[in-house]
C-alpha atoms as a PDB file:
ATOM      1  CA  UNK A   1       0.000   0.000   0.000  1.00  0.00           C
ATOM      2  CA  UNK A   2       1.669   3.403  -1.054  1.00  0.00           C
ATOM      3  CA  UNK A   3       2.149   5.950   1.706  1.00  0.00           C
ATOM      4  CA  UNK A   4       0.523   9.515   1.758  1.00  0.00           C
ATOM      5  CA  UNK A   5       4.327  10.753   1.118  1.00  0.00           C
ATOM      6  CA  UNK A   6       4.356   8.229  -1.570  1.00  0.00           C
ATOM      7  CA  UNK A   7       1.498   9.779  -3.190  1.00  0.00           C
ATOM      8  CA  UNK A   8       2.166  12.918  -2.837  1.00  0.00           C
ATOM      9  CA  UNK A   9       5.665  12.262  -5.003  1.00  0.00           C
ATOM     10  CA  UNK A  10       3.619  10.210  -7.701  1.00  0.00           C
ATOM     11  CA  UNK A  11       0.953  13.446  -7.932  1.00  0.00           C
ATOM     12  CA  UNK A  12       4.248  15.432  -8.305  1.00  0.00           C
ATOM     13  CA  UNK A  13       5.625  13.607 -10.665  1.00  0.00           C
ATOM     14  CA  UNK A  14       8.807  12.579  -9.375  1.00  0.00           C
ATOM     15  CA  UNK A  15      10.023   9.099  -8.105  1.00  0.00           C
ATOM     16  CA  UNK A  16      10.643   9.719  -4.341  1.00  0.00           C
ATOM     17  CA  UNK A  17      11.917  12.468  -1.887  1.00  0.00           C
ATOM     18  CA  UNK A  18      15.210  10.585  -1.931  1.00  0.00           C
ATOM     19  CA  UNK A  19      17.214  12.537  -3.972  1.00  0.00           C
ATOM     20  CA  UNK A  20      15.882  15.716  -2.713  1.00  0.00           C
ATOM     21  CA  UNK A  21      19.093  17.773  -1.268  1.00  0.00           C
ATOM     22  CA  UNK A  22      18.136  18.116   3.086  1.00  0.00           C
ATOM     23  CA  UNK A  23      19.117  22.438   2.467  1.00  0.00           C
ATOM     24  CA  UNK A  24      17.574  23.912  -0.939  1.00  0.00           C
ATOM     25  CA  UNK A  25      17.721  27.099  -2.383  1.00  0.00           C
ATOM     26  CA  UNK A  26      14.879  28.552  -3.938  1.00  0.00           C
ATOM     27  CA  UNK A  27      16.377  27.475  -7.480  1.00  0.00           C
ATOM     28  CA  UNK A  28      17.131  24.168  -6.134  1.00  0.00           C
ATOM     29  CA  UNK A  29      13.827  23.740  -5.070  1.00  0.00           C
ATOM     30  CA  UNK A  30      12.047  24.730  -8.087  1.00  0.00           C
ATOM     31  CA  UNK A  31      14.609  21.986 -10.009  1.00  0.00           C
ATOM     32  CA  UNK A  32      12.784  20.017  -7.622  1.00  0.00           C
ATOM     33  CA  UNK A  33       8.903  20.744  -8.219  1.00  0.00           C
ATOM     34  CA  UNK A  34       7.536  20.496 -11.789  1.00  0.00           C
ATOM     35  CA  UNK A  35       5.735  23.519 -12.936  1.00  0.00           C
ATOM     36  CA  UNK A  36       6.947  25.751  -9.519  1.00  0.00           C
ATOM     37  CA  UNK A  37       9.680  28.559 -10.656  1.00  0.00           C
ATOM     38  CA  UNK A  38      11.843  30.853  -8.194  1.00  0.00           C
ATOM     39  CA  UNK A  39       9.792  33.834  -8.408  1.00  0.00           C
ATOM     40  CA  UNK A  40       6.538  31.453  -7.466  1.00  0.00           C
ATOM     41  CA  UNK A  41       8.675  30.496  -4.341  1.00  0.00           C
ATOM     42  CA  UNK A  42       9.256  34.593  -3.526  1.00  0.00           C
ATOM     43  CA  UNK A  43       5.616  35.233  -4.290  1.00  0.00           C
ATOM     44  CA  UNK A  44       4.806  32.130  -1.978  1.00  0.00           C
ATOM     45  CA  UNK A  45       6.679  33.480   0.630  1.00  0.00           C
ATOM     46  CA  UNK A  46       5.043  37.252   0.418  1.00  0.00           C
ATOM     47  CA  UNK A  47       1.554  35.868   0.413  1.00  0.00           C
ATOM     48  CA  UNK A  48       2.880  33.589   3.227  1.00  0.00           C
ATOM     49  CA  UNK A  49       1.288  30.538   1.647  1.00  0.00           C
ATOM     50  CA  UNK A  50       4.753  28.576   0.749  1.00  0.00           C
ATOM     51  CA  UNK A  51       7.041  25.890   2.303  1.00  0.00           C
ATOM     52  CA  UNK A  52       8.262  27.377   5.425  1.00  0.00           C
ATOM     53  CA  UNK A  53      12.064  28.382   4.917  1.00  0.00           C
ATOM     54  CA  UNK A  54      14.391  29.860   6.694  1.00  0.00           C
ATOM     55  CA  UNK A  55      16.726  33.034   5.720  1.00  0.00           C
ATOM     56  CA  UNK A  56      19.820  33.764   6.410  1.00  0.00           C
ATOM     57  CA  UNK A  57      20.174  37.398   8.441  1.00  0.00           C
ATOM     58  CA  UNK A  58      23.822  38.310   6.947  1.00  0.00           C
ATOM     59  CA  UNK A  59      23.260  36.969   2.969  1.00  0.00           C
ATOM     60  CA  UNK A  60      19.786  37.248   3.317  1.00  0.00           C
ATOM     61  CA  UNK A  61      19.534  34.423   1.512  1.00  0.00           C
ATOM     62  CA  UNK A  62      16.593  32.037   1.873  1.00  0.00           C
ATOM     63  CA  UNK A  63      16.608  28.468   2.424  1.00  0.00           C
ATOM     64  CA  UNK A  64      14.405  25.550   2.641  1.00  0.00           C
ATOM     65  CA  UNK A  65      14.582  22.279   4.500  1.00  0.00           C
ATOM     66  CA  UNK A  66      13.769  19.043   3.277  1.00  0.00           C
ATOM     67  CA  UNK A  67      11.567  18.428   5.853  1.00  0.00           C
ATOM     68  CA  UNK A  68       9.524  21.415   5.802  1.00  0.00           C
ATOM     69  CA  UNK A  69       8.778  21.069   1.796  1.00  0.00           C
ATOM     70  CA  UNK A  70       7.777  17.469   2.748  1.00  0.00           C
ATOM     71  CA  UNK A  71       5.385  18.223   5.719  1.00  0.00           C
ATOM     72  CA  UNK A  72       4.282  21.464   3.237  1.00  0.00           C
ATOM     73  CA  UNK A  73       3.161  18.824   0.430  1.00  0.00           C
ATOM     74  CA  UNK A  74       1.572  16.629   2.534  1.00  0.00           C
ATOM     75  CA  UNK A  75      -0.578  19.293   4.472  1.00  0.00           C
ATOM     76  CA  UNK A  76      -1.205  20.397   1.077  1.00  0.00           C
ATOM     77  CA  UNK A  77      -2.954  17.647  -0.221  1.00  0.00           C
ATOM     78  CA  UNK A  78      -6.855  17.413  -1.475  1.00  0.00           C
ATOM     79  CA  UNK A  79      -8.994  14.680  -1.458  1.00  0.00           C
ATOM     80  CA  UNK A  80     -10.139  14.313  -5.345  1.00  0.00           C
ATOM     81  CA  UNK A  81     -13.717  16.419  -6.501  1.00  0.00           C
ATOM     82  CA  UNK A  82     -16.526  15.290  -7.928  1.00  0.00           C
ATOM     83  CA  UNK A  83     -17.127  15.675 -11.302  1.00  0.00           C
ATOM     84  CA  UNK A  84     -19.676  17.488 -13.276  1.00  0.00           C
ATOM     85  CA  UNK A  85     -22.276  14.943 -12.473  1.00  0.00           C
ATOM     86  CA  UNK A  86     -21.548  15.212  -8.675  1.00  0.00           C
ATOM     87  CA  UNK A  87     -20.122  11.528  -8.763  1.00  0.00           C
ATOM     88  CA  UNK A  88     -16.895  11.127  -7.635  1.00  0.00           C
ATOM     89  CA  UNK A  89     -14.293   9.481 -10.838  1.00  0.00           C
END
């Protein structure tokens, strides 16, 4: 039976988490997320709807952890809609 993480990395489109780097930056993570560029990540983070990350006060450079995107995508997930007909596919 496929685990909710599993899923969510399926619905994604990529294999597994495993090759995800534990410290991304934004461009890393985007490499990481089909269809999600850098400057969705900034706007994420203005509208406070994003991964959480972390910045760095001297670079101010921001960072995410692995962990956070994961626990992100999972809270993230919907259960599927009906369609048109109000049945359920």
């Amino acid at each position: 039976m496929p685990t909710p993480l599993s899923t969510v990395a399926v619905a994604l489109g990529v294999d597994d988490f495993a090759s995800m780097p534990p410290i991304m930056t934004p461009e890393m993570l985007s490499d990481q997320l089909p269809d999600v560029e850098p400057r969705t990540l900034q706007d994420w983070r203005y509208r406070k709807i994003g991964p959480t990350y972390t910045r760095d006060e001297q670079t101010r450079r921001v960072y995410y952890l692995k962990s956070d995107v994961i626990a992100w995508l999972t809270k993230s997930r919907r259960p599927h809609s009906t369609n048109f007909e109000g049945n359920t596919p």
